[in-house]
N, C-alpha and C. Protein backbone atom coordinates (compact mmCIF):
# COMPACT_ATOMS: atom_id res chain seq x y z
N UNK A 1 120.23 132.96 62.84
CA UNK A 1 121.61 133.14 63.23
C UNK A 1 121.77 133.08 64.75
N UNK A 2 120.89 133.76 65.84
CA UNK A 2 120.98 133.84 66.98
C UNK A 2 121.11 132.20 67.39
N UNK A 3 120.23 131.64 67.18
CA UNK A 3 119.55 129.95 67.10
C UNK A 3 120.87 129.22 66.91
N UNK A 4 121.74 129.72 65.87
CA UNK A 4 122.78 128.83 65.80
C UNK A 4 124.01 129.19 66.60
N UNK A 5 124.24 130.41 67.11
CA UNK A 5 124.99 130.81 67.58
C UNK A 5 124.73 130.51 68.85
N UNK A 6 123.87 130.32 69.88
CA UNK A 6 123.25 129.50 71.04
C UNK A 6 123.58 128.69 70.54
N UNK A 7 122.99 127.47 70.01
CA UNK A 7 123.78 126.25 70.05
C UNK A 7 125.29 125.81 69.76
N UNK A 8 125.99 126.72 69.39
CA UNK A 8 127.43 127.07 69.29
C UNK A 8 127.93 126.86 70.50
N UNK A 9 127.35 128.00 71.72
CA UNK A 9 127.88 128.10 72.58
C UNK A 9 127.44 126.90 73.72
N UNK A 10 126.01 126.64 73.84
CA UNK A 10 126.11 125.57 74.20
C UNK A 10 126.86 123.97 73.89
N UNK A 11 127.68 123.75 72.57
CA UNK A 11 128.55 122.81 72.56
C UNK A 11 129.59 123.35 73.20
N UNK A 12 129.63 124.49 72.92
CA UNK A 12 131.51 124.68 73.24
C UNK A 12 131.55 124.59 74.91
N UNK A 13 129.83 125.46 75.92
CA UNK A 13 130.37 124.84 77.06
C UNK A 13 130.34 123.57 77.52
N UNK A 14 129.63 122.31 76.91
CA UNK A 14 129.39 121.21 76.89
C UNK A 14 130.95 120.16 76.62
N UNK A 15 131.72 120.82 75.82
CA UNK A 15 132.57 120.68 75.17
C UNK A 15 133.89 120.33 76.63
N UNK A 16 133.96 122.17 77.08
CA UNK A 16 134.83 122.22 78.17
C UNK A 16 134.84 121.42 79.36
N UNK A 17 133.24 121.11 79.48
CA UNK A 17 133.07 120.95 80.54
C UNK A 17 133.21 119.49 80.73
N UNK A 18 133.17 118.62 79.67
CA UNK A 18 133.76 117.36 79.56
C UNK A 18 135.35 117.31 79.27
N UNK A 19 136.15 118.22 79.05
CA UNK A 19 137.48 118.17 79.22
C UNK A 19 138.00 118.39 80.29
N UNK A 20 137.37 118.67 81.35
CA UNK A 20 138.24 118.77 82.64
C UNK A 20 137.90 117.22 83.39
N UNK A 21 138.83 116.99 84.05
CA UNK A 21 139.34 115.67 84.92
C UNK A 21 137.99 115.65 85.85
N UNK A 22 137.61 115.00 86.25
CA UNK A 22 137.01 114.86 86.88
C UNK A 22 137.96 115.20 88.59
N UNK A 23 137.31 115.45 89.35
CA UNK A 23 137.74 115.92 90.96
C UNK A 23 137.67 114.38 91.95
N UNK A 24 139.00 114.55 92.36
CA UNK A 24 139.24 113.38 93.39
C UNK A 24 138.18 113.76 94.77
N UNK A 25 137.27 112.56 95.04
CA UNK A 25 136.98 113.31 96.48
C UNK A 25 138.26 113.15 97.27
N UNK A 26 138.02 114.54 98.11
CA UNK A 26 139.09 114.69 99.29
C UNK A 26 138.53 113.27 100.54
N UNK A 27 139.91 113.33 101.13
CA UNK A 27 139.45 112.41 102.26
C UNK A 27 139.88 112.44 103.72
N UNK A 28 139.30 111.94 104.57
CA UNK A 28 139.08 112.72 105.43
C UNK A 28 140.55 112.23 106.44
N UNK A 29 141.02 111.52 105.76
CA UNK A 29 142.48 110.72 106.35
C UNK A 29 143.45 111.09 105.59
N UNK A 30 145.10 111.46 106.24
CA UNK A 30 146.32 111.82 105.63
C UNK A 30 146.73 110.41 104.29
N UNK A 31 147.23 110.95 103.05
CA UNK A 31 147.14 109.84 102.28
C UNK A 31 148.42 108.79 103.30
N UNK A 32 149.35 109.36 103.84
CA UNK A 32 150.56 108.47 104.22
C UNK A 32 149.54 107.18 105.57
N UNK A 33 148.53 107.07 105.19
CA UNK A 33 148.35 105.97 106.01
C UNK A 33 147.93 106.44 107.65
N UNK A 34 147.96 107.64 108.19
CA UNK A 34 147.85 107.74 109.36
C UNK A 34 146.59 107.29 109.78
N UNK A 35 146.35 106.80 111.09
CA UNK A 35 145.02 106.78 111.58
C UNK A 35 144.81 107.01 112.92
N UNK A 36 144.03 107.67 113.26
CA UNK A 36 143.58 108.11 114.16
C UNK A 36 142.32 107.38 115.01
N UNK A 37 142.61 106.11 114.98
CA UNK A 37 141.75 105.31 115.40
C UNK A 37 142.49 104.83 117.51
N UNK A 38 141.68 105.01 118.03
CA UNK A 38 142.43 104.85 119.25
C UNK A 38 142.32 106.06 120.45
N UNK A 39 142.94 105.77 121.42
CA UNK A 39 143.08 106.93 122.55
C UNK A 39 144.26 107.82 122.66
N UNK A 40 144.19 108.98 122.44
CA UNK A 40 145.52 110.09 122.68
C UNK A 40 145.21 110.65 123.59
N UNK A 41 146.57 110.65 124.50
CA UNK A 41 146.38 111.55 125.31
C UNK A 41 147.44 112.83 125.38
N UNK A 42 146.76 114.48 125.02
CA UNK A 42 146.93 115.61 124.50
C UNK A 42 147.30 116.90 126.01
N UNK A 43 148.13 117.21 125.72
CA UNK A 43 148.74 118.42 126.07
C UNK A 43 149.49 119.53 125.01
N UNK A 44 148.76 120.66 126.26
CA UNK A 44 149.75 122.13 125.36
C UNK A 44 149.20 123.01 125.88
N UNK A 45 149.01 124.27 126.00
CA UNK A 45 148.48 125.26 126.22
C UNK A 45 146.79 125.89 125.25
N UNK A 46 146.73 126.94 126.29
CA UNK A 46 145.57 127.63 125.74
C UNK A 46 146.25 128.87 124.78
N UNK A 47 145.89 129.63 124.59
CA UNK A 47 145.97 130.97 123.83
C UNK A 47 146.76 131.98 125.23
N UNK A 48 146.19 131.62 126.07
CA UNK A 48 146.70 132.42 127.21
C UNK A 48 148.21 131.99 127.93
N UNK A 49 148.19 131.22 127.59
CA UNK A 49 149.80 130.57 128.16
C UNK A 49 149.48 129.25 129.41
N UNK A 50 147.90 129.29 129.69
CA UNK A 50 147.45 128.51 130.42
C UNK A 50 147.34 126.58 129.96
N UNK A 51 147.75 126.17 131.30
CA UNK A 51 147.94 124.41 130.59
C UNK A 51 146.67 123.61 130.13
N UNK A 52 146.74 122.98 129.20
CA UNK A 52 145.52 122.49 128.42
C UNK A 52 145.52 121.31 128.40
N UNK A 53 144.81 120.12 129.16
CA UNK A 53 145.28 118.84 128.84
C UNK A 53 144.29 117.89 128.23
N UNK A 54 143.49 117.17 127.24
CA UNK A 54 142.43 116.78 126.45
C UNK A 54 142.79 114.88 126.92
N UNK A 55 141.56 114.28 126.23
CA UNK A 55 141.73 112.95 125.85
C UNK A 55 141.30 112.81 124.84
N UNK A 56 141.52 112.55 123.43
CA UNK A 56 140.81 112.29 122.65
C UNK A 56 140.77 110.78 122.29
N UNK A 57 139.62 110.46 121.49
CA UNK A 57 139.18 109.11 120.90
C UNK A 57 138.80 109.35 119.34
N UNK A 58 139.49 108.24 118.58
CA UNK A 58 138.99 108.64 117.17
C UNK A 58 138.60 107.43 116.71
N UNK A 59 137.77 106.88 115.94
CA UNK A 59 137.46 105.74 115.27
C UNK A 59 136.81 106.34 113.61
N UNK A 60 136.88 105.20 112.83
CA UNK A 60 136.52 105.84 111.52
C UNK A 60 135.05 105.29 111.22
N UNK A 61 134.46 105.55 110.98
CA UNK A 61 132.54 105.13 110.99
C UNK A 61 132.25 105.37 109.57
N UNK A 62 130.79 104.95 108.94
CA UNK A 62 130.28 105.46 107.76
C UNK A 62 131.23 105.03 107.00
N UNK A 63 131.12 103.44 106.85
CA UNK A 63 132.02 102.26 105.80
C UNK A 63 133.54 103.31 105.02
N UNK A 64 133.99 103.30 106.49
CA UNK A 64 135.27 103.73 106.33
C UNK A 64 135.83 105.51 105.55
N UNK A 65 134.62 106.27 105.67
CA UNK A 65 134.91 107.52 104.80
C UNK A 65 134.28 108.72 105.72
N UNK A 66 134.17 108.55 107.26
CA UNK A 66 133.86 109.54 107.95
C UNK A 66 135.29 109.04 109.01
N UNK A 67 135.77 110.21 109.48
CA UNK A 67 136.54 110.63 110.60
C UNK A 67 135.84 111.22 111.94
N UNK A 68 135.58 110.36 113.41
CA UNK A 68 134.61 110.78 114.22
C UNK A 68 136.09 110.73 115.67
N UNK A 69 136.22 112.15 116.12
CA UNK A 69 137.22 112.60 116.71
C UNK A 69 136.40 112.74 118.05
N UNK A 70 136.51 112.09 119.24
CA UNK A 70 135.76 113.11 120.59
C UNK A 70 136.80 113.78 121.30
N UNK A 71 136.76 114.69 122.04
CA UNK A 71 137.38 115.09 122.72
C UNK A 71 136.80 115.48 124.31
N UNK A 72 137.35 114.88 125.46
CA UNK A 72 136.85 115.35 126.49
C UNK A 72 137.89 116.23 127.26
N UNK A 73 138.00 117.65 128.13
CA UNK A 73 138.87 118.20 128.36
C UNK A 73 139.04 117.39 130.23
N UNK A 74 140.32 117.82 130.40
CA UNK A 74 141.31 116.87 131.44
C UNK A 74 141.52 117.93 132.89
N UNK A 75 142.17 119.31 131.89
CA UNK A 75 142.84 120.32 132.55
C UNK A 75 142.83 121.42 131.76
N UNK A 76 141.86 122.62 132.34
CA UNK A 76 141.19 122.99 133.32
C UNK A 76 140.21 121.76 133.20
N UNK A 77 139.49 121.36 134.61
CA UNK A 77 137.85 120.88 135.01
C UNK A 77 137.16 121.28 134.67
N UNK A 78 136.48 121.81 133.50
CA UNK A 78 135.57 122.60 132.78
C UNK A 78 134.24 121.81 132.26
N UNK A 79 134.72 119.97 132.40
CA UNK A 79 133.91 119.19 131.91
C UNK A 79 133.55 119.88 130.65
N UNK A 80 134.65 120.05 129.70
CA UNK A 80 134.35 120.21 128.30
C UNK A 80 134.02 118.66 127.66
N UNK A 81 133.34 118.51 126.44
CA UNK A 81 133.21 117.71 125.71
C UNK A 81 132.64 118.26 124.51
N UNK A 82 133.55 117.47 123.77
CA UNK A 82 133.11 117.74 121.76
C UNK A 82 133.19 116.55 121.05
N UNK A 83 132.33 116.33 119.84
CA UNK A 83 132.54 115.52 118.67
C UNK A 83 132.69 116.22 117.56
N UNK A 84 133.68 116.06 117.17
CA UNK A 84 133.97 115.98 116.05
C UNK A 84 133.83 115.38 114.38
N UNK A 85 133.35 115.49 113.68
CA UNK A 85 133.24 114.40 112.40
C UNK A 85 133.45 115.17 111.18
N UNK A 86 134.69 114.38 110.50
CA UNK A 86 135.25 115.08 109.56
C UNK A 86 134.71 113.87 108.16
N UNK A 87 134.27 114.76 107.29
CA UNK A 87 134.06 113.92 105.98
C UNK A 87 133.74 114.54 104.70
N UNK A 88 133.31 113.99 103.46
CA UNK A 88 133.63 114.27 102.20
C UNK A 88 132.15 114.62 102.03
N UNK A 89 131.58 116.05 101.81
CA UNK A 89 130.92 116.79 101.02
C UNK A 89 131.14 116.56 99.71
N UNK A 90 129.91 115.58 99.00
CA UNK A 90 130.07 115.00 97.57
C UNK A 90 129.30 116.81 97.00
N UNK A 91 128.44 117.02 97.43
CA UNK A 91 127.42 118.48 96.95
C UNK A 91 128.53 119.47 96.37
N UNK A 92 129.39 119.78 97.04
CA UNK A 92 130.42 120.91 97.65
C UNK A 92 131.46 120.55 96.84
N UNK A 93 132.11 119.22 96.65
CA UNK A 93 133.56 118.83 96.53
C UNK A 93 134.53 119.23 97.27
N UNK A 94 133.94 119.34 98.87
CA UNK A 94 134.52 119.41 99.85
C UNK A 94 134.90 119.08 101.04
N UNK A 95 135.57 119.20 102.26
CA UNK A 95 135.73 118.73 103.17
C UNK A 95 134.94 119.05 104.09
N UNK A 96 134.08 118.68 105.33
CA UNK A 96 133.54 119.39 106.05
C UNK A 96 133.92 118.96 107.71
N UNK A 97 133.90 119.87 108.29
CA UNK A 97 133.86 118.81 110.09
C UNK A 97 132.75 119.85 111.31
N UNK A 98 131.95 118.97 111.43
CA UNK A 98 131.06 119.37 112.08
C UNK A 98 131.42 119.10 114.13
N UNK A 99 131.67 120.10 114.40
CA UNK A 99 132.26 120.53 115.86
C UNK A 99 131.11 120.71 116.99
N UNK A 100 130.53 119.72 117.14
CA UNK A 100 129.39 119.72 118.36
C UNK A 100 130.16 119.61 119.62
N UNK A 101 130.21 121.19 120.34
CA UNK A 101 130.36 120.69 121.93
C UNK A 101 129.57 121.00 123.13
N UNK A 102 130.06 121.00 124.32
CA UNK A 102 128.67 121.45 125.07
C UNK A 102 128.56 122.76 125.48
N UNK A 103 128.82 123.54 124.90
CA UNK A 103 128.88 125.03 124.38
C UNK A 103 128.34 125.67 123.03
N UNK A 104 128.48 124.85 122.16
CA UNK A 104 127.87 125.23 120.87
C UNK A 104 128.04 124.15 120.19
N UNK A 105 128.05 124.41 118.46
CA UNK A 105 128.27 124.10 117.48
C UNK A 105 129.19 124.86 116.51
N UNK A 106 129.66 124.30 115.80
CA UNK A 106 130.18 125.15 114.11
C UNK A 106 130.66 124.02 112.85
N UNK A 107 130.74 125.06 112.11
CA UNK A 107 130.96 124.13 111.26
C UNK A 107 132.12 124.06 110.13
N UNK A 108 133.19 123.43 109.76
CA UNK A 108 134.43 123.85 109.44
C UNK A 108 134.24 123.11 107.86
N UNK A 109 135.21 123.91 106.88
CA UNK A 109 135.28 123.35 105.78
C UNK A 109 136.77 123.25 105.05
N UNK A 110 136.75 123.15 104.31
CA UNK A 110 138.30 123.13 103.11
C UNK A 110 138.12 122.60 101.64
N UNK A 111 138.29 123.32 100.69
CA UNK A 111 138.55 122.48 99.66
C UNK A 111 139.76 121.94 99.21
N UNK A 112 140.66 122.13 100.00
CA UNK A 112 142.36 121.67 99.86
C UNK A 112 142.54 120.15 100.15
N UNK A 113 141.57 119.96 101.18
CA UNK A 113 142.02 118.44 102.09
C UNK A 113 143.47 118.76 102.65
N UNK A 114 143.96 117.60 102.79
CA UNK A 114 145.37 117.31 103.15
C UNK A 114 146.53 117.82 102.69
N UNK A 115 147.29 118.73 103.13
CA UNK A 115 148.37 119.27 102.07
C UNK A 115 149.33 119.03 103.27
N UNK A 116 150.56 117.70 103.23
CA UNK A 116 151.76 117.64 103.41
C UNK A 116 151.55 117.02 104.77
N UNK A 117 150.70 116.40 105.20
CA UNK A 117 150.69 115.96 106.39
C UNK A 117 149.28 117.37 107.19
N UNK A 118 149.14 118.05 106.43
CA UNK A 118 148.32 119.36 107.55
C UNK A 118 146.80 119.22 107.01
N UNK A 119 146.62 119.61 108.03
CA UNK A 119 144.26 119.69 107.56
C UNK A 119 144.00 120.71 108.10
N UNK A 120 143.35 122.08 106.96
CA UNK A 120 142.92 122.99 107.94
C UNK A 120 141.74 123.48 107.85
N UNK A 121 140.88 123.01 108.47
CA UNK A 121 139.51 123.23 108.50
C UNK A 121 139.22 124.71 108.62
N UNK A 122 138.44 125.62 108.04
CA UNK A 122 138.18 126.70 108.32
C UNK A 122 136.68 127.55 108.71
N UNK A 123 136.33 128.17 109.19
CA UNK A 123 135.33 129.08 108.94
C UNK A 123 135.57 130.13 109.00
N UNK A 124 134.62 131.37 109.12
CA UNK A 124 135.01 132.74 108.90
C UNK A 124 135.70 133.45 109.99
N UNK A 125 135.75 133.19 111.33
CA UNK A 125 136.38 133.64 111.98
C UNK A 125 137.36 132.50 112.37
N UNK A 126 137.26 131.15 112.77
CA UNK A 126 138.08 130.42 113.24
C UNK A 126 138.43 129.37 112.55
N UNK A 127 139.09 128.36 112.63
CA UNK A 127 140.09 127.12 112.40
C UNK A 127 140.34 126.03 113.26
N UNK A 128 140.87 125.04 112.72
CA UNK A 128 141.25 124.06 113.06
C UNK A 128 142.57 123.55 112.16
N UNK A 129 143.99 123.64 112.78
CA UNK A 129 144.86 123.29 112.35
C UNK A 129 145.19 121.27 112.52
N UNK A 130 145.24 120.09 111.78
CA UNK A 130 145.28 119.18 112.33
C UNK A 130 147.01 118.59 111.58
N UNK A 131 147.62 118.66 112.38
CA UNK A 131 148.98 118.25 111.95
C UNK A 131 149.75 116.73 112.13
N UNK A 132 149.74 115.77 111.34
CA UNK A 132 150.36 114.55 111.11
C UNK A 132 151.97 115.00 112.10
N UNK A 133 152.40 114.12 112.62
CA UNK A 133 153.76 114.76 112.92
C UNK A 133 154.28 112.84 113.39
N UNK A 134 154.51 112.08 113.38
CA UNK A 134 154.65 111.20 113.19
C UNK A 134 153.86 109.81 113.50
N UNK A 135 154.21 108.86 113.84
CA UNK A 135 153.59 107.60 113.27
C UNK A 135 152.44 107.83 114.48
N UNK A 136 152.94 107.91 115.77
CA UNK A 136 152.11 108.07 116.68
C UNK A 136 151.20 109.07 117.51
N UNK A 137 151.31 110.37 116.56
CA UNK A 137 151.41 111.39 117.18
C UNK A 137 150.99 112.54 116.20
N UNK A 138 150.18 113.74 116.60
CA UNK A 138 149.27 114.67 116.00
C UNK A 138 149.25 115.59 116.26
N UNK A 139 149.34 116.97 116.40
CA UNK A 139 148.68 118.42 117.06
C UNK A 139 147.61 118.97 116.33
N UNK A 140 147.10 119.73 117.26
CA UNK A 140 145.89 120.59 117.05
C UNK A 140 145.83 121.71 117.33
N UNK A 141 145.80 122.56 116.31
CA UNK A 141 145.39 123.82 116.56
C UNK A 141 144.52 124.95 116.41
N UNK A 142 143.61 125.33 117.32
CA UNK A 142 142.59 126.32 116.77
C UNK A 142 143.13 127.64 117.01
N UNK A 143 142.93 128.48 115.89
CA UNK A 143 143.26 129.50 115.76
C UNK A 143 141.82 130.48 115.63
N UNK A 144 141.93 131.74 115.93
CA UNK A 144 140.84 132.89 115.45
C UNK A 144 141.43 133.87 115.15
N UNK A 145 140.34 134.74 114.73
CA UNK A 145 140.66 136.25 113.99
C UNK A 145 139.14 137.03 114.40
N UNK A 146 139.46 138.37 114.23
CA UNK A 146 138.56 139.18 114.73
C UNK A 146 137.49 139.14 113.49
N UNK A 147 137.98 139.34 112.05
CA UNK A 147 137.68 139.25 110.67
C UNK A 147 137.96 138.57 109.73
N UNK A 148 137.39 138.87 109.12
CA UNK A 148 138.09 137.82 107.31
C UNK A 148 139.35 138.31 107.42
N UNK A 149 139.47 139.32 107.52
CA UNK A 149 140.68 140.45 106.67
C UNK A 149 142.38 140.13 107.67
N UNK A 150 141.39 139.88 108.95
CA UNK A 150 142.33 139.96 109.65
C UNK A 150 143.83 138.69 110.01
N UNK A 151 144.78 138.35 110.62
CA UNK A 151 145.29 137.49 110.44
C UNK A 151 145.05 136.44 111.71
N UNK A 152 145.51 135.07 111.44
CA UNK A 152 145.00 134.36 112.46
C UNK A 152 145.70 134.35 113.79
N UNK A 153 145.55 134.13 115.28
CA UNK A 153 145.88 135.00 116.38
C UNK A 153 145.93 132.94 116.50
N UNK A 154 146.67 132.51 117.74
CA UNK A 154 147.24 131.55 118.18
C UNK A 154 145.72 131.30 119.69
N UNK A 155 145.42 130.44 119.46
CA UNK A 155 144.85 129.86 120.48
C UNK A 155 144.78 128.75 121.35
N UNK A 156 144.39 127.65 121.20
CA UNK A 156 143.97 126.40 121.48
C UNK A 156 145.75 125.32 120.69
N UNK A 157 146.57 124.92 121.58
CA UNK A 157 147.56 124.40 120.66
C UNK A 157 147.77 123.01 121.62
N UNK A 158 147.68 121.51 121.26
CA UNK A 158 147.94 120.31 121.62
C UNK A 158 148.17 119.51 121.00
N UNK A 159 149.54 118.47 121.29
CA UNK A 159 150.32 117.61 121.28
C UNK A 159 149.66 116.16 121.92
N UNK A 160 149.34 115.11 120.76
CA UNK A 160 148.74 114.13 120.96
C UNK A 160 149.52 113.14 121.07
N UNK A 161 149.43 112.13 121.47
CA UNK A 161 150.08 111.07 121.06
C UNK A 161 149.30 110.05 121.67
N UNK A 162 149.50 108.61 120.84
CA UNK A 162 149.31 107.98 121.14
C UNK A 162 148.88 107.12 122.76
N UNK A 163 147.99 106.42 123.44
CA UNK A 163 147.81 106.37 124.41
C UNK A 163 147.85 104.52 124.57
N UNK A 164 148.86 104.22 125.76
CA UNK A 164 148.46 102.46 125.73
C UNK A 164 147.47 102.17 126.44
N UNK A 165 146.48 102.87 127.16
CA UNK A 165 145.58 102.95 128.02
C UNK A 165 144.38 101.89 127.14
């Protein structure tokens, strides 16, 4: 009886587990077509009220299914620089973007992808807000928190746009 009742349950989870849809990979681009291929040049503030001015470069690499973002900072002279690379965690069924700058590393995730034009990469204390806002044009925002628990505090906020440079 046990014998059959195990194999019971192994059809029935065998069963379920072929009735669900299979999972779209997420991707690492807004579905409306945006691309981020090209030079922006970014303003906005810091967290402090202080002026923030970036250049970024984006091209799409890895037969079209990686997103590779650099960013070099403008204003303050801090000689910041980061790469960015946003792409599809097949393991996970998730999003990931790996944030190398010359300060550290981290590493951001989502299982949402894209919701409405927005991408928000997360980890346990911080974020990455990436906002579609029209044909030519993007913001970014990193946000932190002290905790999980806690809510997210306004930091890092820039206005991209397009560059004819």
């Amino acid at each position: 009886m046990r014998r059959f009742c195990g194999l019971l349950l192994s059809f029935c989870f065998l069963a379920s587990a072929q009735d669900k849809p299979a999972r779209k990979a997420l991707s690492a681009f807004p579905d409306n077509g945006f691309q981020f291929a090209g030079t922006w040049d970014c303003a906005g503030t810091f967290g402090n009220g202080k002026t923030h001015k970036a250049l970024f470069t984006g091209t799409t690499i890895l037969a079209g299914k990686w997103l590779e973002l650099t960013e070099r900072g403008i204003e303050p002279e801090t000689g910041y620089l980061a790469k960015y690379l946003i792409g599809y965690d097949s393991e996970h069924s998730r999003l990931v973007e790996f944030d190398a700058n010359n300060f550290g590393a981290v590493m951001y995730t989502t299982d949402e992808g894209w919701q409405n034009q927005v991408l928000t990469m997360t980890d346990n204390t911080s974020r990455f807000v990436y906002s579609v806002t029209g044909t030519d044009s993007f913001t970014v925002d990193w946000q932190a928190r002290k905790t999980a628990d806690s809510k997210w505090m306004s930091g890092d906020h820039l206005v991209c746009k397009h560059s004819m440079r």
